[in-house]
Structures are given as C-alpha cells and as structure tokens.
N, C-alpha and C. Protein backbone atom coordinates (compact mmCIF):
# COMPACT_ATOMS: atom_id res chain seq x y z
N UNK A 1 0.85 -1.17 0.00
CA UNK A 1 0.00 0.00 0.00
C UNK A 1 0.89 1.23 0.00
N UNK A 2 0.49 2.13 -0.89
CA UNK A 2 1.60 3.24 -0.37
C UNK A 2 0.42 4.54 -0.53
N UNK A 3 0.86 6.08 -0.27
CA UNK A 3 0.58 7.07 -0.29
C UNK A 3 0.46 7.87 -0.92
N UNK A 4 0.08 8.82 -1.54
CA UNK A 4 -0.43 9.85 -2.32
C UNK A 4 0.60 10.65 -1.83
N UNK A 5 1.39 12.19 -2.38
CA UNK A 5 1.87 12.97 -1.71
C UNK A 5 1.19 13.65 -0.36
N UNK A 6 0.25 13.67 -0.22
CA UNK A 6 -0.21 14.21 0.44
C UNK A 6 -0.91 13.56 1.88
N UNK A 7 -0.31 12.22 1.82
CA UNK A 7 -1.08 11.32 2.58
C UNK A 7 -1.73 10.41 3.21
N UNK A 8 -2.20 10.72 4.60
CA UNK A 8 -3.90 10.14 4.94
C UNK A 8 -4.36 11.28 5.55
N UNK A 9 -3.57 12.68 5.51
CA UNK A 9 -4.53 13.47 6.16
C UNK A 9 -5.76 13.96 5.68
N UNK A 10 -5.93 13.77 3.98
CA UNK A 10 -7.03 14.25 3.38
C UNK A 10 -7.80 13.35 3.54
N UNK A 11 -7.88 12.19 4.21
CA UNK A 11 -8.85 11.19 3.76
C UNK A 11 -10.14 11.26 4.78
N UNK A 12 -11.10 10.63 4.41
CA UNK A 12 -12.75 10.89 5.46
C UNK A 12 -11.98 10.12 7.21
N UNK A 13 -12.60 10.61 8.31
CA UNK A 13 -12.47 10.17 9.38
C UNK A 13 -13.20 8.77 9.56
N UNK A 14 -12.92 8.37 10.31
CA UNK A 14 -13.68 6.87 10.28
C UNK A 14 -15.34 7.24 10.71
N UNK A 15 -15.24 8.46 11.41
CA UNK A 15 -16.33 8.65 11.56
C UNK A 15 -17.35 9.07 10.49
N UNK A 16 -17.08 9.39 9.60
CA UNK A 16 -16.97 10.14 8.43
C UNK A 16 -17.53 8.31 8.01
N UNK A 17 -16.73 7.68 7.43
CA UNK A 17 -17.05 6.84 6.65
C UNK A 17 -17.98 5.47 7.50
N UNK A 18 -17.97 5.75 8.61
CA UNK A 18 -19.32 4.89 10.05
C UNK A 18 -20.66 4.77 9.39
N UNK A 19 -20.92 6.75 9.08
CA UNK A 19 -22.31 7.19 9.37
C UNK A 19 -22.72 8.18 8.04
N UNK A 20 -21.86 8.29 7.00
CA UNK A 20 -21.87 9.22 6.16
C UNK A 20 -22.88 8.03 5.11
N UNK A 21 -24.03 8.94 3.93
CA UNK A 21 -24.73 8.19 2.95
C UNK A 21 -24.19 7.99 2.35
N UNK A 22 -25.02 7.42 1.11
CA UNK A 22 -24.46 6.66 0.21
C UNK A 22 -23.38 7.90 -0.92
N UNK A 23 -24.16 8.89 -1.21
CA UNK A 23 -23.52 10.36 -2.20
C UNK A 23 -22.21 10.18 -1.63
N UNK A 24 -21.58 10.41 -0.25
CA UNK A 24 -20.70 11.17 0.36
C UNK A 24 -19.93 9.88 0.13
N UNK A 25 -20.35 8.50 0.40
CA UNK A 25 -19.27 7.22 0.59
C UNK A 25 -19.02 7.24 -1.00
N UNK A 26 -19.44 7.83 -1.67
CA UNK A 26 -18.72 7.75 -3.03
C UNK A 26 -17.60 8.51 -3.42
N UNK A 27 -17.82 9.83 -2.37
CA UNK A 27 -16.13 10.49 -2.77
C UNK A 27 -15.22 9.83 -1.68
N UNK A 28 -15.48 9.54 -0.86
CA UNK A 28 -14.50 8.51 0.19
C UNK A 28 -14.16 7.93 -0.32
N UNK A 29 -14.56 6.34 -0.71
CA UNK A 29 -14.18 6.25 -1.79
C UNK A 29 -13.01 5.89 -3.00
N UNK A 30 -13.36 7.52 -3.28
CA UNK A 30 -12.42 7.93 -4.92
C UNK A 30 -11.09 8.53 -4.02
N UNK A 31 -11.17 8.84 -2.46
CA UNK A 31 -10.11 8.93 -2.19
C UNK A 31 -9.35 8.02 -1.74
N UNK A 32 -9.45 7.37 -1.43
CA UNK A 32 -9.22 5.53 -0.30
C UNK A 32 -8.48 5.28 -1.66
N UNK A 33 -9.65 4.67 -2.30
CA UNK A 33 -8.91 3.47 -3.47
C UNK A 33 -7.90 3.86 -4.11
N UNK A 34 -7.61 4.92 -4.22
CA UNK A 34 -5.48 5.54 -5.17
C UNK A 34 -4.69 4.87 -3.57
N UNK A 35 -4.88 5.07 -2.81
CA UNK A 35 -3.87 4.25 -2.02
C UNK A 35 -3.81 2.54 -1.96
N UNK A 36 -4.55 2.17 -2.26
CA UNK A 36 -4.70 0.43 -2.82
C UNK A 36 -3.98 0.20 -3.79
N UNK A 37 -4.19 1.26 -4.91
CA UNK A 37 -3.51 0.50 -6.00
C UNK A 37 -2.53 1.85 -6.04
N UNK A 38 -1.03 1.44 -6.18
CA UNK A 38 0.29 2.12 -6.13
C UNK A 38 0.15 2.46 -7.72
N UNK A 39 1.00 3.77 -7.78
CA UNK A 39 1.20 4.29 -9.07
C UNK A 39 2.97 4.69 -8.80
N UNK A 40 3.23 4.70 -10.13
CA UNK A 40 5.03 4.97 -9.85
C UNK A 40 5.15 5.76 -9.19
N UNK A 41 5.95 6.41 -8.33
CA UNK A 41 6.54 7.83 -7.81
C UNK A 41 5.93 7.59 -6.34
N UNK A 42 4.92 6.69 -5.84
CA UNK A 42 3.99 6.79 -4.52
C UNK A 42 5.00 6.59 -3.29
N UNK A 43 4.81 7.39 -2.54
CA UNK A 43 5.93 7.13 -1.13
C UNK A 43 5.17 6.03 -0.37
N UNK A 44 5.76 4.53 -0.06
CA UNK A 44 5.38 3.68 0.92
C UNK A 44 4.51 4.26 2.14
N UNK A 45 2.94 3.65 2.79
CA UNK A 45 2.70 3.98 3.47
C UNK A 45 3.44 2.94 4.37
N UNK A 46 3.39 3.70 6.26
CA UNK A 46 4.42 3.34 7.33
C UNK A 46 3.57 2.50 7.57
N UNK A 47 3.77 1.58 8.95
CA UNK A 47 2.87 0.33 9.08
C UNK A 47 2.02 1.17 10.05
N UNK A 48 2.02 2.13 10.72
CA UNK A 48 0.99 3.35 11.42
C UNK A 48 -0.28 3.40 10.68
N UNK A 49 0.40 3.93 9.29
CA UNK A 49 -0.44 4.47 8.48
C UNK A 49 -1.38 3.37 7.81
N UNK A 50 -0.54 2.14 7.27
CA UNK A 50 -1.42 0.97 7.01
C UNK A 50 -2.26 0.52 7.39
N UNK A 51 -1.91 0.58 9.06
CA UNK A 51 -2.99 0.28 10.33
C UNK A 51 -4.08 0.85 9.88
N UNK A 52 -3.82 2.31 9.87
CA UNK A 52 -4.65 3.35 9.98
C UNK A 52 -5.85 3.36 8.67
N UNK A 53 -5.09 2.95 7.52
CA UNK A 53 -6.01 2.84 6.33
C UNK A 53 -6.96 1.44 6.32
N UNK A 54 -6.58 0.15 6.82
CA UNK A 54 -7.05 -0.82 7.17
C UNK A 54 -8.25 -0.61 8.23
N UNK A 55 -8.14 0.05 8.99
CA UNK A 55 -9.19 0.64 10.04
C UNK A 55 -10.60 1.41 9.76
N UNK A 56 -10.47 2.49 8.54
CA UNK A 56 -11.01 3.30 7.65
C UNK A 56 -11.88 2.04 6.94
N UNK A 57 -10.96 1.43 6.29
CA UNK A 57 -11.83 0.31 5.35
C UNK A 57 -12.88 -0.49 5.93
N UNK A 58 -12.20 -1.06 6.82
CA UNK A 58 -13.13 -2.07 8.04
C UNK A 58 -14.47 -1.11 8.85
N UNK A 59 -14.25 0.08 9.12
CA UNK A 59 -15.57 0.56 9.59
C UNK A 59 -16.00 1.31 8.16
N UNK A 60 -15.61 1.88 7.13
CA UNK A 60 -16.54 1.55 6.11
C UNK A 60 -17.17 0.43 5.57
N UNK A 61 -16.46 -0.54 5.50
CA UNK A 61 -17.21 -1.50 5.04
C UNK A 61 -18.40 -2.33 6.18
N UNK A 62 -18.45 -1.89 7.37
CA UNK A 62 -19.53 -1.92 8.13
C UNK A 62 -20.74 -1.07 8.22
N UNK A 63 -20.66 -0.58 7.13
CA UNK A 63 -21.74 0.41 7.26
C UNK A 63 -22.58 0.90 5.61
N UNK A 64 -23.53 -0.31 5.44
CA UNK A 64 -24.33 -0.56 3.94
C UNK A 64 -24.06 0.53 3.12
N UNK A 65 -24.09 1.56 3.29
CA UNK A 65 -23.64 2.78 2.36
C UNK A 65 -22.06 3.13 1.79
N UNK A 66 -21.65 2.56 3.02
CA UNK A 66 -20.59 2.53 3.06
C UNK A 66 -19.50 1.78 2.13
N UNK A 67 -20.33 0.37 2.03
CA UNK A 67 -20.11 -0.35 0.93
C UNK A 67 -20.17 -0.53 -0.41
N UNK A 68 -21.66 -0.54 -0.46
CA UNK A 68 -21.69 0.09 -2.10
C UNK A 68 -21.06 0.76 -2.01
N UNK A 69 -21.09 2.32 -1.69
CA UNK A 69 -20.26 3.30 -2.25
C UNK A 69 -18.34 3.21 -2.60
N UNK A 70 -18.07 2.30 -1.48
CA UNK A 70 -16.68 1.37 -2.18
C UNK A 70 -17.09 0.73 -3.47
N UNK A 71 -17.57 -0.12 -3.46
CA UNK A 71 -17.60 -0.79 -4.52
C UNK A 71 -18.24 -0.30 -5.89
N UNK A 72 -19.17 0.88 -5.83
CA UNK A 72 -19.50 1.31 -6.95
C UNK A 72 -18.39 1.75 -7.11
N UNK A 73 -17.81 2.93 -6.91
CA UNK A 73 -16.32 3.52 -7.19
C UNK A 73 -15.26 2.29 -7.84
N UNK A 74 -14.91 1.85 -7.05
CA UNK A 74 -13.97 0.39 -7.30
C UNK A 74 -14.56 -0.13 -8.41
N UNK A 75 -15.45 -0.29 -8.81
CA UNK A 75 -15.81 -1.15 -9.76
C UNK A 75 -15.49 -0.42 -11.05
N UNK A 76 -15.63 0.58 -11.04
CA UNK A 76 -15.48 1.86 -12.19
C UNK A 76 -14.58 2.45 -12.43
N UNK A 77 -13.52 2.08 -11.23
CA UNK A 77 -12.43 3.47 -11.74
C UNK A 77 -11.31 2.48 -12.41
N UNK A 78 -10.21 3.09 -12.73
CA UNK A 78 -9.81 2.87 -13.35
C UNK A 78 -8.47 1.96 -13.10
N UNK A 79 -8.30 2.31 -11.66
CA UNK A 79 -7.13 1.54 -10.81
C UNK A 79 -8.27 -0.40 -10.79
N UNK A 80 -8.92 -0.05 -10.85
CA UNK A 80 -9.27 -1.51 -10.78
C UNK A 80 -9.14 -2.30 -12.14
N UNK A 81 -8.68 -1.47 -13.00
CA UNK A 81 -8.74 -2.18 -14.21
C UNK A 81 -7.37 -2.63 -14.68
N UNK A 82 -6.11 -2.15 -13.43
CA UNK A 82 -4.88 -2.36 -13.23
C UNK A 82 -4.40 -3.91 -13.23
N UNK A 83 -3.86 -4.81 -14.09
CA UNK A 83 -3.21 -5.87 -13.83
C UNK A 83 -1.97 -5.77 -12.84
N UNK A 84 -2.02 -6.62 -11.84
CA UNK A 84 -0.60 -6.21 -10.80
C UNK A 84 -0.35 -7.56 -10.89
N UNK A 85 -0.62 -8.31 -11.41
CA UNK A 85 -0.07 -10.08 -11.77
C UNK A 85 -0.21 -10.81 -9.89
C-alpha cells in the first residue's frame, strides 16, 4: 500500500465513513482506493499508516452505504482495471 503525496490526512475520518450516505461514501471512496492500487513515484505507506487505512476500510465496510459506495467507485475506476499479476 503506499501514499499519495499528500497522505492520509485528506482522507474521510472513520467517523466520516461509520455514518456518512451513500452520495458522500462515493467520494470517500475515490479517495481511499489511489492508495490500494500504487502508481510509480507513490511514497510507501508506514505500518501506522497501514494500520490506519485498514481501520477506515473495516468501519466503512460496516456500514451498507458505506459499501456500495466502495464498490460502486472500485468497480469503475480505473485503478481496478490495473493488472498487478
């Protein structure tokens, strides 16, 4: 997993991604999933930060809106269409 320049500070709070609808779990999201799939130049996330993004995922994905809205995104963008062998 690695990082965006900029991050996990831009990303939704867990609280944020708990209790937020379905609209809002769709830009969550479009921000989450660029850290799943690495692009050249990405600085390694620390194992803090891994924690930290693993945590985000797990209480989004507890929360029905929460999910779809991963997976509509994911399903569509374009990092998912990434072969990583």
């Amino acid at each position: 997993i690695v990082s965006q320049s900029h991050g996990l500070s831009a990303l939704p709070t867990a609280d944020d991604v708990s209790t937020d609808d379905f609209m809002k779990q769709l830009g969550h999201a479009s921000q989450i999933i660029p850290l799943l799939h690495p692009q050249d130049g990405d600085k390694l996330l620390t194992d803090d930060e891994s924690t930290s993004l693993l945590e985000l995922l797990s209480r989004q994905f507890g929360h029905s809106d929460g999910i779809r809205g991963f997976f509509a995104v994911y399903l569509t963008s374009a990092e998912s269409l990434i072969d990583e062998d």
